[in-house]
Protein backbone atom coordinates (compact mmCIF):
# COMPACT_ATOMS: atom_id res chain seq x y z
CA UNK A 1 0.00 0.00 0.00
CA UNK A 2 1.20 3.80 -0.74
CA UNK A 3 2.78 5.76 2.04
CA UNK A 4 0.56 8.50 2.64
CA UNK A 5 2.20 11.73 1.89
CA UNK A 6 0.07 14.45 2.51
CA UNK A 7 -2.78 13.23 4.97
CA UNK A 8 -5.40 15.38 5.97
CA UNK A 9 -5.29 17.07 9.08
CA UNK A 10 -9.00 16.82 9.79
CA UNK A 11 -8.86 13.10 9.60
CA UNK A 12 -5.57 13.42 12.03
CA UNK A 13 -7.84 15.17 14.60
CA UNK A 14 -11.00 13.50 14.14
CA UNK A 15 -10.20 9.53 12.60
CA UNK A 16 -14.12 9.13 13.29
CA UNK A 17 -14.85 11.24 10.85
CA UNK A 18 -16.51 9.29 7.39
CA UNK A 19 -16.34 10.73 3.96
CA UNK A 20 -18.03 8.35 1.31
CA UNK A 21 -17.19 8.37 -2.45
CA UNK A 22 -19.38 6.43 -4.64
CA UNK A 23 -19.19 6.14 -8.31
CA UNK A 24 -22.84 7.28 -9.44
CA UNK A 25 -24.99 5.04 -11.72
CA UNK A 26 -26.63 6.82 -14.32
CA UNK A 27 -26.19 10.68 -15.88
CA UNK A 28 -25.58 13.67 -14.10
CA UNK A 29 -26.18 16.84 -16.01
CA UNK A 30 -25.59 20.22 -15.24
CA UNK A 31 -27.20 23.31 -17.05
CA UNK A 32 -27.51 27.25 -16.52
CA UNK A 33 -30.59 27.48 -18.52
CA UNK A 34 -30.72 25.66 -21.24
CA UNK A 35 -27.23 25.37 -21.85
CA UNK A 36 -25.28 22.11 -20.86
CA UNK A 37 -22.29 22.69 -18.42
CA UNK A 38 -21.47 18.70 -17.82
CA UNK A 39 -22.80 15.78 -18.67
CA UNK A 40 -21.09 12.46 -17.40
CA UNK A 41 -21.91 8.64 -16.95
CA UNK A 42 -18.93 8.78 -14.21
CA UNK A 43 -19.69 11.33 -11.74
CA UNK A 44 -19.22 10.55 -7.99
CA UNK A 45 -21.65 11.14 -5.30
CA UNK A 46 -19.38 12.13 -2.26
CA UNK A 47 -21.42 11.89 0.98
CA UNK A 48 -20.06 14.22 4.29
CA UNK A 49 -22.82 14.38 7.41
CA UNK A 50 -23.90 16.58 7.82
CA UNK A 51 -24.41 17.95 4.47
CA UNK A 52 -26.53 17.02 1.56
CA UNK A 53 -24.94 14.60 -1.06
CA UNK A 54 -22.32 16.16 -4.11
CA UNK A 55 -22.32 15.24 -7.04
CA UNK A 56 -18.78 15.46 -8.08
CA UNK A 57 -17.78 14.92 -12.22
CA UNK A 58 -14.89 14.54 -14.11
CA UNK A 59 -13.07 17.53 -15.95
CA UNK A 60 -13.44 15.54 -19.22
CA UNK A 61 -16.91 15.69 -19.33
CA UNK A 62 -16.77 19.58 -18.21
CA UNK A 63 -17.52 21.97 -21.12
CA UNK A 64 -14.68 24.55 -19.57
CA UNK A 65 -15.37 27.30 -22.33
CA UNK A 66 -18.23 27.92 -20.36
CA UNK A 67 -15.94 28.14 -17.33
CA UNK A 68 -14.10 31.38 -15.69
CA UNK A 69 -11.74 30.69 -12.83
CA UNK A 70 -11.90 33.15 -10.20
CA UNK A 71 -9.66 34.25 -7.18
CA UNK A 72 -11.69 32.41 -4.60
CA UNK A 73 -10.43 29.82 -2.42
CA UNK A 74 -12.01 28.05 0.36
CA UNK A 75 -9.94 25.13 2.47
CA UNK A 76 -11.64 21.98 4.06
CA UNK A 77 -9.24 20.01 6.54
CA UNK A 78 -10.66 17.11 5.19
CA UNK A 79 -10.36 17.49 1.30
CA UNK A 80 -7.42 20.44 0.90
CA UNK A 81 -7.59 23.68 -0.84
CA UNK A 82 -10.54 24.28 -2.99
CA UNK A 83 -10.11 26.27 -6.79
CA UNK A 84 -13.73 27.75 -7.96
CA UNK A 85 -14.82 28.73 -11.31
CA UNK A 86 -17.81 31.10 -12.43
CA UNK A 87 -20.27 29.23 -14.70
CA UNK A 88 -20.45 32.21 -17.37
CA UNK A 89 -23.87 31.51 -18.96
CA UNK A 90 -25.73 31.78 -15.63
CA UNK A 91 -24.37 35.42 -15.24
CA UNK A 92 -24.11 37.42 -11.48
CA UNK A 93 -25.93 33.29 -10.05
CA UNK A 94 -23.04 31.69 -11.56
CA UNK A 95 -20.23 33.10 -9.86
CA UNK A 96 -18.02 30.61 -8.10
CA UNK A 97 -20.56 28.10 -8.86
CA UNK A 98 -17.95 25.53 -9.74
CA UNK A 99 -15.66 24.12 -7.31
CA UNK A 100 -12.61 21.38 -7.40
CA UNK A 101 -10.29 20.19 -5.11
CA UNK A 102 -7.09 20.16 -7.35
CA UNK A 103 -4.31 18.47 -5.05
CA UNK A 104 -6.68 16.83 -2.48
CA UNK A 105 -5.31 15.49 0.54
CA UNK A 106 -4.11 11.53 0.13
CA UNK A 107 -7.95 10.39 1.38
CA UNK A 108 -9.67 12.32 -1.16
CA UNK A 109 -7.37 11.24 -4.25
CA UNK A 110 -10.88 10.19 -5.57
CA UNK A 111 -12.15 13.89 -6.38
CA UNK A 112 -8.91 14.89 -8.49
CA UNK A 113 -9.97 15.94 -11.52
CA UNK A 114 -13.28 16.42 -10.61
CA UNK A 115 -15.53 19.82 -10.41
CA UNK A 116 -19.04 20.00 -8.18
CA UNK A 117 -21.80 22.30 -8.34
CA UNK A 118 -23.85 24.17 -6.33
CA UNK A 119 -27.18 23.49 -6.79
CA UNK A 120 -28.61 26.84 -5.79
CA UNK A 121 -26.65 28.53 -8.30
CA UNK A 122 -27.09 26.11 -11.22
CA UNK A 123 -29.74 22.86 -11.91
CA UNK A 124 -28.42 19.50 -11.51
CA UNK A 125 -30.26 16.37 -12.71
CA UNK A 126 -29.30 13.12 -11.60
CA UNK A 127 -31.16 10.08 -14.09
CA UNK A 128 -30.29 7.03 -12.37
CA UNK A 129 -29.07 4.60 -14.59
């Protein structure tokens, strides 16, 4: 098994703590409007108690052109430092509505490469498969 190199602090103070990951089966699709920001087969649903389920999906099937990056940062001591992205076509809603934990702690390795959505600031439909 891999060393773990950069563990996560949270889970250092607080080893009760449970983070799922679960591939999701069917499509998740994301939209500002009518237009489609995502649309994947492989998204992951990662559930944290307190808070509802996340839908988190793979930069590949990310249509980034309708993507901004932005300035904002937020950090979780469970999942690392958090990039954000404004989701262009749903205007002054959409800013930072796109968020992705780039170098994740070594427990999260999972969410690399994947962006989430908040689902006040952009609809999300989940079609089980």
């Amino acid at each position: 098994m891999d060393q773990i190199a950069n563990p996560a602090p949270g889970f250092q103070r607080n080893p009760d703590k449970v983070i799922a990951i679960e591939p999701y089966v069917g499509t998740v699709t994301v939209r500002a409007g009518d237009t489609v920001i995502a649309s994947s087969t492989r998204a992951k649903v990662l559930t944290e108690a307190p808070y509802p389920p996340v839908f988190y999906i793979p930069f590949a099937d990310i249509d980034f052109g309708k993507l901004r990056g932005t300035e904002h940062s937020t950090h979780c001591p469970y999942k690392g430092d958090a990039s954000y992205w404004s989701v262009l076509p749903a205007g002054e809603t959409g800013q930072n509505a796109m968020w992705a934990y780039e170098r994740p702690f070594d427990e999260m390795t999972e969410i690399r490469a994947h962006g989430a959505f908040y689902a006040t600031k952009v609809s999300i439909e989940a079609r089980p498969g």
